[in-house]
N, C-alpha and C. Protein backbone atom coordinates (compact mmCIF):
# COMPACT_ATOMS: atom_id res chain seq x y z
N UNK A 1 -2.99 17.48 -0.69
CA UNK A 1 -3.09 16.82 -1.97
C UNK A 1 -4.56 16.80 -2.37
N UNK A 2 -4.80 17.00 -4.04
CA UNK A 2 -6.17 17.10 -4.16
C UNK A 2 -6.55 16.07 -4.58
N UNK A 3 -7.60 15.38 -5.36
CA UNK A 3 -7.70 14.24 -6.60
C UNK A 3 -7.23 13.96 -7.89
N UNK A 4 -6.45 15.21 -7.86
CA UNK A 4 -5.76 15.28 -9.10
C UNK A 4 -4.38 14.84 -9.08
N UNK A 5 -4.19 13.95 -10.49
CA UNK A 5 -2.70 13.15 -10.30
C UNK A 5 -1.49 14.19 -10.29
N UNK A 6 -0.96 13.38 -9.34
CA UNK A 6 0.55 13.90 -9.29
C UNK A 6 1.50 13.22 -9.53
N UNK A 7 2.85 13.94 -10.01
CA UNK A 7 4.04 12.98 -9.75
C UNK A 7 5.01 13.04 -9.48
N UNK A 8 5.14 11.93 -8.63
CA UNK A 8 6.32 12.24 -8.28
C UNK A 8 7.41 10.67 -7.92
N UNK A 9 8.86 11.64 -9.03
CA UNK A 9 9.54 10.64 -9.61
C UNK A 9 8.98 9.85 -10.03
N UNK A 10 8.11 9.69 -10.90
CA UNK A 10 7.25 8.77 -11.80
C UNK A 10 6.31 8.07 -11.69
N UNK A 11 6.36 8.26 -10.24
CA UNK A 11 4.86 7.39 -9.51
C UNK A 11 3.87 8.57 -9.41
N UNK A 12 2.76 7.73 -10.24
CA UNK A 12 1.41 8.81 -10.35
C UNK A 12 0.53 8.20 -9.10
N UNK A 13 0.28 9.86 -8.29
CA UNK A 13 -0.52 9.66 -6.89
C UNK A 13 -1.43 10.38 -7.56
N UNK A 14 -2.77 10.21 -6.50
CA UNK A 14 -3.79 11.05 -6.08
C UNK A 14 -4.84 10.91 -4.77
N UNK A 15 -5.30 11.72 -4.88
CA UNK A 15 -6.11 11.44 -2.97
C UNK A 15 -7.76 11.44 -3.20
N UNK A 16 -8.25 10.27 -3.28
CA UNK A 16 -9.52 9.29 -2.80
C UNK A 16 -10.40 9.21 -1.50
N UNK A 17 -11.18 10.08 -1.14
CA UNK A 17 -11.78 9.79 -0.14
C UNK A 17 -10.73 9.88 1.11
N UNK A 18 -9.49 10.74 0.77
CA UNK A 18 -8.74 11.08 2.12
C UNK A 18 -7.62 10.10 1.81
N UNK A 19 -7.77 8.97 1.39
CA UNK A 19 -6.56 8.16 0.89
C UNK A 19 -5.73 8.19 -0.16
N UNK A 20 -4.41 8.02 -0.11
CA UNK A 20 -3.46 8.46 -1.29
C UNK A 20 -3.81 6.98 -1.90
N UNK A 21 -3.58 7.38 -3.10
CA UNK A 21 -3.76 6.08 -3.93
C UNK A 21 -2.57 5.98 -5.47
N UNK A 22 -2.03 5.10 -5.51
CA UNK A 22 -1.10 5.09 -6.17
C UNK A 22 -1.39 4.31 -7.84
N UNK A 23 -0.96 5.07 -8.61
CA UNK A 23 -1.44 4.18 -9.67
C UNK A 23 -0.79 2.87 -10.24
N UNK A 24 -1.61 2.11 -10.52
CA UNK A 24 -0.97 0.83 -10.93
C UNK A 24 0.28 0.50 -11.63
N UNK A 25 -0.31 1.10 -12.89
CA UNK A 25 1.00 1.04 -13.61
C UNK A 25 2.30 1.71 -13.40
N UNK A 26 2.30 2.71 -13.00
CA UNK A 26 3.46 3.35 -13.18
C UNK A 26 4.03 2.81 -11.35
N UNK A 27 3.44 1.97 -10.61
CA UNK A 27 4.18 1.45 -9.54
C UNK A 27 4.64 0.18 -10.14
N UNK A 28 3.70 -0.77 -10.99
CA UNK A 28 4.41 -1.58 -11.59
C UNK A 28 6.02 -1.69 -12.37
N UNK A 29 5.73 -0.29 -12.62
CA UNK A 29 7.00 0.03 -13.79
C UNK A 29 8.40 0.11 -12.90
N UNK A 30 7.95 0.78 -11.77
CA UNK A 30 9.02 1.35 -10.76
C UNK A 30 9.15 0.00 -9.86
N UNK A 31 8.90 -1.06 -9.93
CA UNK A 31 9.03 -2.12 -9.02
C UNK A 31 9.70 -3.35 -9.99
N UNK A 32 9.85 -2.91 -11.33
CA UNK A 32 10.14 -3.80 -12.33
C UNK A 32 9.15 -5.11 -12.68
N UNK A 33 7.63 -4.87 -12.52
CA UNK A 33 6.66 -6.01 -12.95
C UNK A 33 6.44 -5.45 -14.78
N UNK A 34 7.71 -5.88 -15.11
CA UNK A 34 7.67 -5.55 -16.88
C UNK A 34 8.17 -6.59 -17.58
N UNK A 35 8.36 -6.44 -19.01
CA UNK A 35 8.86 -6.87 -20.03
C UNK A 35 9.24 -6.61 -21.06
N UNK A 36 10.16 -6.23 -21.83
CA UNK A 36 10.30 -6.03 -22.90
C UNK A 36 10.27 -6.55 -24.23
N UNK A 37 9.29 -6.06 -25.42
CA UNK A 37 8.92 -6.73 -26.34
C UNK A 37 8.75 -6.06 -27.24
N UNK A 38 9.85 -5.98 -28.52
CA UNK A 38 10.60 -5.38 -29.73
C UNK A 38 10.72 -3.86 -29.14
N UNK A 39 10.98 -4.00 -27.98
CA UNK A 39 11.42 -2.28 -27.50
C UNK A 39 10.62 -1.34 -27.12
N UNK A 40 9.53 -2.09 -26.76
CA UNK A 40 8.25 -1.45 -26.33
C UNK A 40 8.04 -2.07 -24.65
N UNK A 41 8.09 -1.31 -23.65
CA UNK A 41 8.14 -1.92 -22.43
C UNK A 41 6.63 -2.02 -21.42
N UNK A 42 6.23 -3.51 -21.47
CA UNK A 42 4.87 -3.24 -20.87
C UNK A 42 4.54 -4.27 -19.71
N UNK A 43 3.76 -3.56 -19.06
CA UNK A 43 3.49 -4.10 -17.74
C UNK A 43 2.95 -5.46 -17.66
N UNK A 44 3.57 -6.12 -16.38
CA UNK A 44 2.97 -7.62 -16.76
C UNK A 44 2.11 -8.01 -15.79
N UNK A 45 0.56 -7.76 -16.21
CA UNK A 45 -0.71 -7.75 -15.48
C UNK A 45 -1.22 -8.90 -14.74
N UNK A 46 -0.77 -10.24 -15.41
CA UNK A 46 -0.89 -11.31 -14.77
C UNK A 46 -0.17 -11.39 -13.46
N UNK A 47 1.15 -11.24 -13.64
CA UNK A 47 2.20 -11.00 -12.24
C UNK A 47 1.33 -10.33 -11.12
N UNK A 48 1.15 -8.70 -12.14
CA UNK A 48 0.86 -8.09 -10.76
C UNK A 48 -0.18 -8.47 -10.21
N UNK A 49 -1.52 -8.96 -11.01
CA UNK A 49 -2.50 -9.34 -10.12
C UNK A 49 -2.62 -10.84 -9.51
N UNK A 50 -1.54 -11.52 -9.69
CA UNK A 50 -1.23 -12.63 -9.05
C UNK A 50 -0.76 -12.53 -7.88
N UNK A 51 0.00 -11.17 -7.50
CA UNK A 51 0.73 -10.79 -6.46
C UNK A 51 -0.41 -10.24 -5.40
N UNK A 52 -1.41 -9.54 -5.95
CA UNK A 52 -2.19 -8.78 -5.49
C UNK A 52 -3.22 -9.69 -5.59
N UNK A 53 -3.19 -11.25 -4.91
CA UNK A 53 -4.76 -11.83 -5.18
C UNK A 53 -5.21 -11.84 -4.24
N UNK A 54 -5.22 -11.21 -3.01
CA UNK A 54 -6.89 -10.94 -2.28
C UNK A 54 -7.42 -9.78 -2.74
N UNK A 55 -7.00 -9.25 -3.99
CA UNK A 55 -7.70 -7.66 -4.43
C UNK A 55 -8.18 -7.96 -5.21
N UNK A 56 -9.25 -6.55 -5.67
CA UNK A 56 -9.55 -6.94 -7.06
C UNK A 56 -8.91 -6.82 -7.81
N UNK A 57 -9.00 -7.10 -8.96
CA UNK A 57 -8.08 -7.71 -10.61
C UNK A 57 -8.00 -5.76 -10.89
N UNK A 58 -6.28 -5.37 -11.39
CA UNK A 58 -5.86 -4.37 -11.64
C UNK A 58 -5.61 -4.07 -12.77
N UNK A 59 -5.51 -2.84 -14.03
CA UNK A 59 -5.00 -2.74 -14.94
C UNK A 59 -4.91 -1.15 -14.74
N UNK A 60 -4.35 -1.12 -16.46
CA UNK A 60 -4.04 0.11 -16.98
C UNK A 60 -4.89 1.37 -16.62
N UNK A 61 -4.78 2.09 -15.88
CA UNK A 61 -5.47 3.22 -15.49
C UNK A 61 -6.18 3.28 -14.15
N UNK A 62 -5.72 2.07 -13.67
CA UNK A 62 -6.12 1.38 -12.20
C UNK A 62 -5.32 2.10 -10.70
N UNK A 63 -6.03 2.69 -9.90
CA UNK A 63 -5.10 3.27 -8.98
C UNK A 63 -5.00 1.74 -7.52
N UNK A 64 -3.81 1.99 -7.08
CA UNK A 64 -4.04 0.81 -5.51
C UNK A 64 -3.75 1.75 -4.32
N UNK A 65 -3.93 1.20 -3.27
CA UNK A 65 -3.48 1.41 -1.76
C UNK A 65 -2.63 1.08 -2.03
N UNK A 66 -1.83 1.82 -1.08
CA UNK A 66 -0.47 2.01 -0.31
C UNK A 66 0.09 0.54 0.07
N UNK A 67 -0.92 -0.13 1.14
CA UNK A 67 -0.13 -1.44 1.07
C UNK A 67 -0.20 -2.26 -0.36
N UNK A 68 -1.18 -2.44 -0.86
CA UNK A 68 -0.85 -3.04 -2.11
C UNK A 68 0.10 -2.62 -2.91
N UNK A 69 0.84 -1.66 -2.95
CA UNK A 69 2.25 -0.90 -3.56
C UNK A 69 3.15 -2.16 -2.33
N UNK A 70 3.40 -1.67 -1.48
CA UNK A 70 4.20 -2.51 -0.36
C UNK A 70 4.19 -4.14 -0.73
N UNK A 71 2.96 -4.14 -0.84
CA UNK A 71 3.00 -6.28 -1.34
C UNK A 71 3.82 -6.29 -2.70
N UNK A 72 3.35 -5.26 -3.75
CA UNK A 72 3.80 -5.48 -4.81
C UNK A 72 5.66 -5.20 -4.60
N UNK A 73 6.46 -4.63 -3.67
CA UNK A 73 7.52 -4.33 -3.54
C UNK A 73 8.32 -5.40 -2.88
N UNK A 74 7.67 -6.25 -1.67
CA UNK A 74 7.56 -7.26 -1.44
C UNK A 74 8.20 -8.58 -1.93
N UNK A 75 6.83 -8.61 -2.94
CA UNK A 75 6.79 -10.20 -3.46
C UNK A 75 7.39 -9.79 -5.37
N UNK A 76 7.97 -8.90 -5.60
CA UNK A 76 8.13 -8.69 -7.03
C UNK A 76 9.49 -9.12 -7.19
N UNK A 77 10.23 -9.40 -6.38
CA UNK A 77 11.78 -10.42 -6.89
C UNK A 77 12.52 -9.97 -8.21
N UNK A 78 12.37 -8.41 -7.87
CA UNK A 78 13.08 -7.79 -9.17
C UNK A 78 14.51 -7.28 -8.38
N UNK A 79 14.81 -6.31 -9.49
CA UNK A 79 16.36 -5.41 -8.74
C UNK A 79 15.87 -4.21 -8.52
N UNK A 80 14.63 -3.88 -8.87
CA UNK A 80 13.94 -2.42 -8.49
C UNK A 80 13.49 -2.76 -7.08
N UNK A 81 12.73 -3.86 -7.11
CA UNK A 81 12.09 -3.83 -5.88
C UNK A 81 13.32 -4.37 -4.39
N UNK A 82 13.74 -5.08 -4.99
CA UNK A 82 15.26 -4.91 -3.70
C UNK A 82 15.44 -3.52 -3.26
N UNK A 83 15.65 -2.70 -4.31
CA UNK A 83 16.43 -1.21 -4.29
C UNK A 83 15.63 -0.44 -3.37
N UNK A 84 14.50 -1.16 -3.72
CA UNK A 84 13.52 -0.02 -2.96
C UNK A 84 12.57 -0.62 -1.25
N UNK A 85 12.92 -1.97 -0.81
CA UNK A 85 13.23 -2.51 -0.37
C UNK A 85 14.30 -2.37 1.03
N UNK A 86 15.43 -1.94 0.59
CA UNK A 86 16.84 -1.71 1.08
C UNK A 86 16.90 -0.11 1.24
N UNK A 87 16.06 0.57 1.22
CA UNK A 87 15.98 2.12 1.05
C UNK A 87 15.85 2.15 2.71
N UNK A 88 16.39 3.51 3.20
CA UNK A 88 16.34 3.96 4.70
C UNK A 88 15.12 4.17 5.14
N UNK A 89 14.59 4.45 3.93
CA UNK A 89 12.90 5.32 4.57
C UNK A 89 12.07 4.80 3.41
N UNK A 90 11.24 4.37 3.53
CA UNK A 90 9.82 3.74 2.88
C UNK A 90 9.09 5.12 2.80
N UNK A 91 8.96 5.98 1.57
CA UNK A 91 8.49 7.30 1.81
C UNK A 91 7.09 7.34 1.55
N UNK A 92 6.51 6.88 0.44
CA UNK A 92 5.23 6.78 0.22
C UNK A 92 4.25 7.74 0.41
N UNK A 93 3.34 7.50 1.34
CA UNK A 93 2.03 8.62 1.32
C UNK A 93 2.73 9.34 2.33
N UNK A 94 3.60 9.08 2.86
CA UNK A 94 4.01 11.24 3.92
C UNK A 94 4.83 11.58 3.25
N UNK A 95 5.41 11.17 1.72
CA UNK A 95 6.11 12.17 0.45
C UNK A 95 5.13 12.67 -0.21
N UNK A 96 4.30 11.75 -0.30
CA UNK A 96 3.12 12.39 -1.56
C UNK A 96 2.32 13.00 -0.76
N UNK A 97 2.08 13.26 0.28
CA UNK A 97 1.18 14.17 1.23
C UNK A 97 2.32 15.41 1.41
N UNK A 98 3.41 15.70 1.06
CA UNK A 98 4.55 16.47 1.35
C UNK A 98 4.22 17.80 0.42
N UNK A 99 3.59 18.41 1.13
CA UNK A 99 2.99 19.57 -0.26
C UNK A 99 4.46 20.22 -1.01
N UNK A 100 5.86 20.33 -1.08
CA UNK A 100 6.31 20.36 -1.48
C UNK A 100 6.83 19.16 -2.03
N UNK A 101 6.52 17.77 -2.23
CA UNK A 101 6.64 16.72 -3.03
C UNK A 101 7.73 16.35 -2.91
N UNK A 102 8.35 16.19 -1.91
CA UNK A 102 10.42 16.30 -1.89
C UNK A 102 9.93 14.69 -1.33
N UNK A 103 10.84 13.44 -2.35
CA UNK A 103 10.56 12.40 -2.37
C UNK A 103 12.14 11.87 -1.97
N UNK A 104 12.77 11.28 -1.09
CA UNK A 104 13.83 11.04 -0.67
C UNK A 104 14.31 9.81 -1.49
N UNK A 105 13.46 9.08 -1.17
CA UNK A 105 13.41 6.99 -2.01
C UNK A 105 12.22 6.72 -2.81
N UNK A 106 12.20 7.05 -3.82
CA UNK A 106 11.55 6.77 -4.65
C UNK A 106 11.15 5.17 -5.40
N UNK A 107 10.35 4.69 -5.60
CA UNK A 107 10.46 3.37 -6.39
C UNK A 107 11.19 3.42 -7.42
C-alpha cells in the first residue's frame, strides 16, 4: 500500500509512515456516528471526538489509527457498529494491506 487513498468498501485507507490509517469520516459513516438533516447525511463530530477523547480532536479530512477505528466500533451503540462488532474476522489493516483489497467484513 502506498500513501495514496484507497478504498475499500467505502472506507478510505492510506499508509503513513508504515501505518495504515483510516479516514475519519468515512469510518464514522460506516460505524453509523451520523445524522440525518433534510436528507443530507452528516457526521456527528462531537460524538466521535467524545468517543475518541484521549486523541486529538478529529474532523473532515482527518485520517485515525486502527485502534481508534476499533474504540469508535466499540463505544458507537449503533446497528452498524454491532454488525461489525459480531463479524467473524475484524479485517482492517491485513485487508487494506491485501494488495488485492479482498475485504471479507467490512464496516
Amino acid at each position: 500500500m502506498t500513501n495514496e487513498v484507497q478504498v475499500f468498501k467505502g472506507l478510505k485507507v492510506k499508509e503513513v509512515n508504515g501505518q495504515v490509517m483510516f479516514d475519519a469520516e468515512s469510518a464514522a459513516v460506516g460505524i453509523g456516528l451520523t445524522q440525518i438533516k433534510n436528507g443530507t447525511t452528516y457526521v456527528r463530530w462531537e460524538r466521535v471526538n467524545a468517543l475518541l477523547k484521549n486523541s486529538p480532536r478529529v474532523g473532515k479530512g482527518d485520517f485515525i489509527t486502527e485502534p481508534q477505528v476499533y474504540t469508535l466500533a466499540i463505544k458507537a451503540e449503533s446497528e452498524q457498529a454491532d454488525k461489525f462488532q459480531n463479524s467473524q474476522d475484524w479485517w482492517l489493516s491485513s485487508k487494506a494491506n491485501d494488495p488485492n483489497g479482498v475485504a471479507r467484513n467490512a464496516i
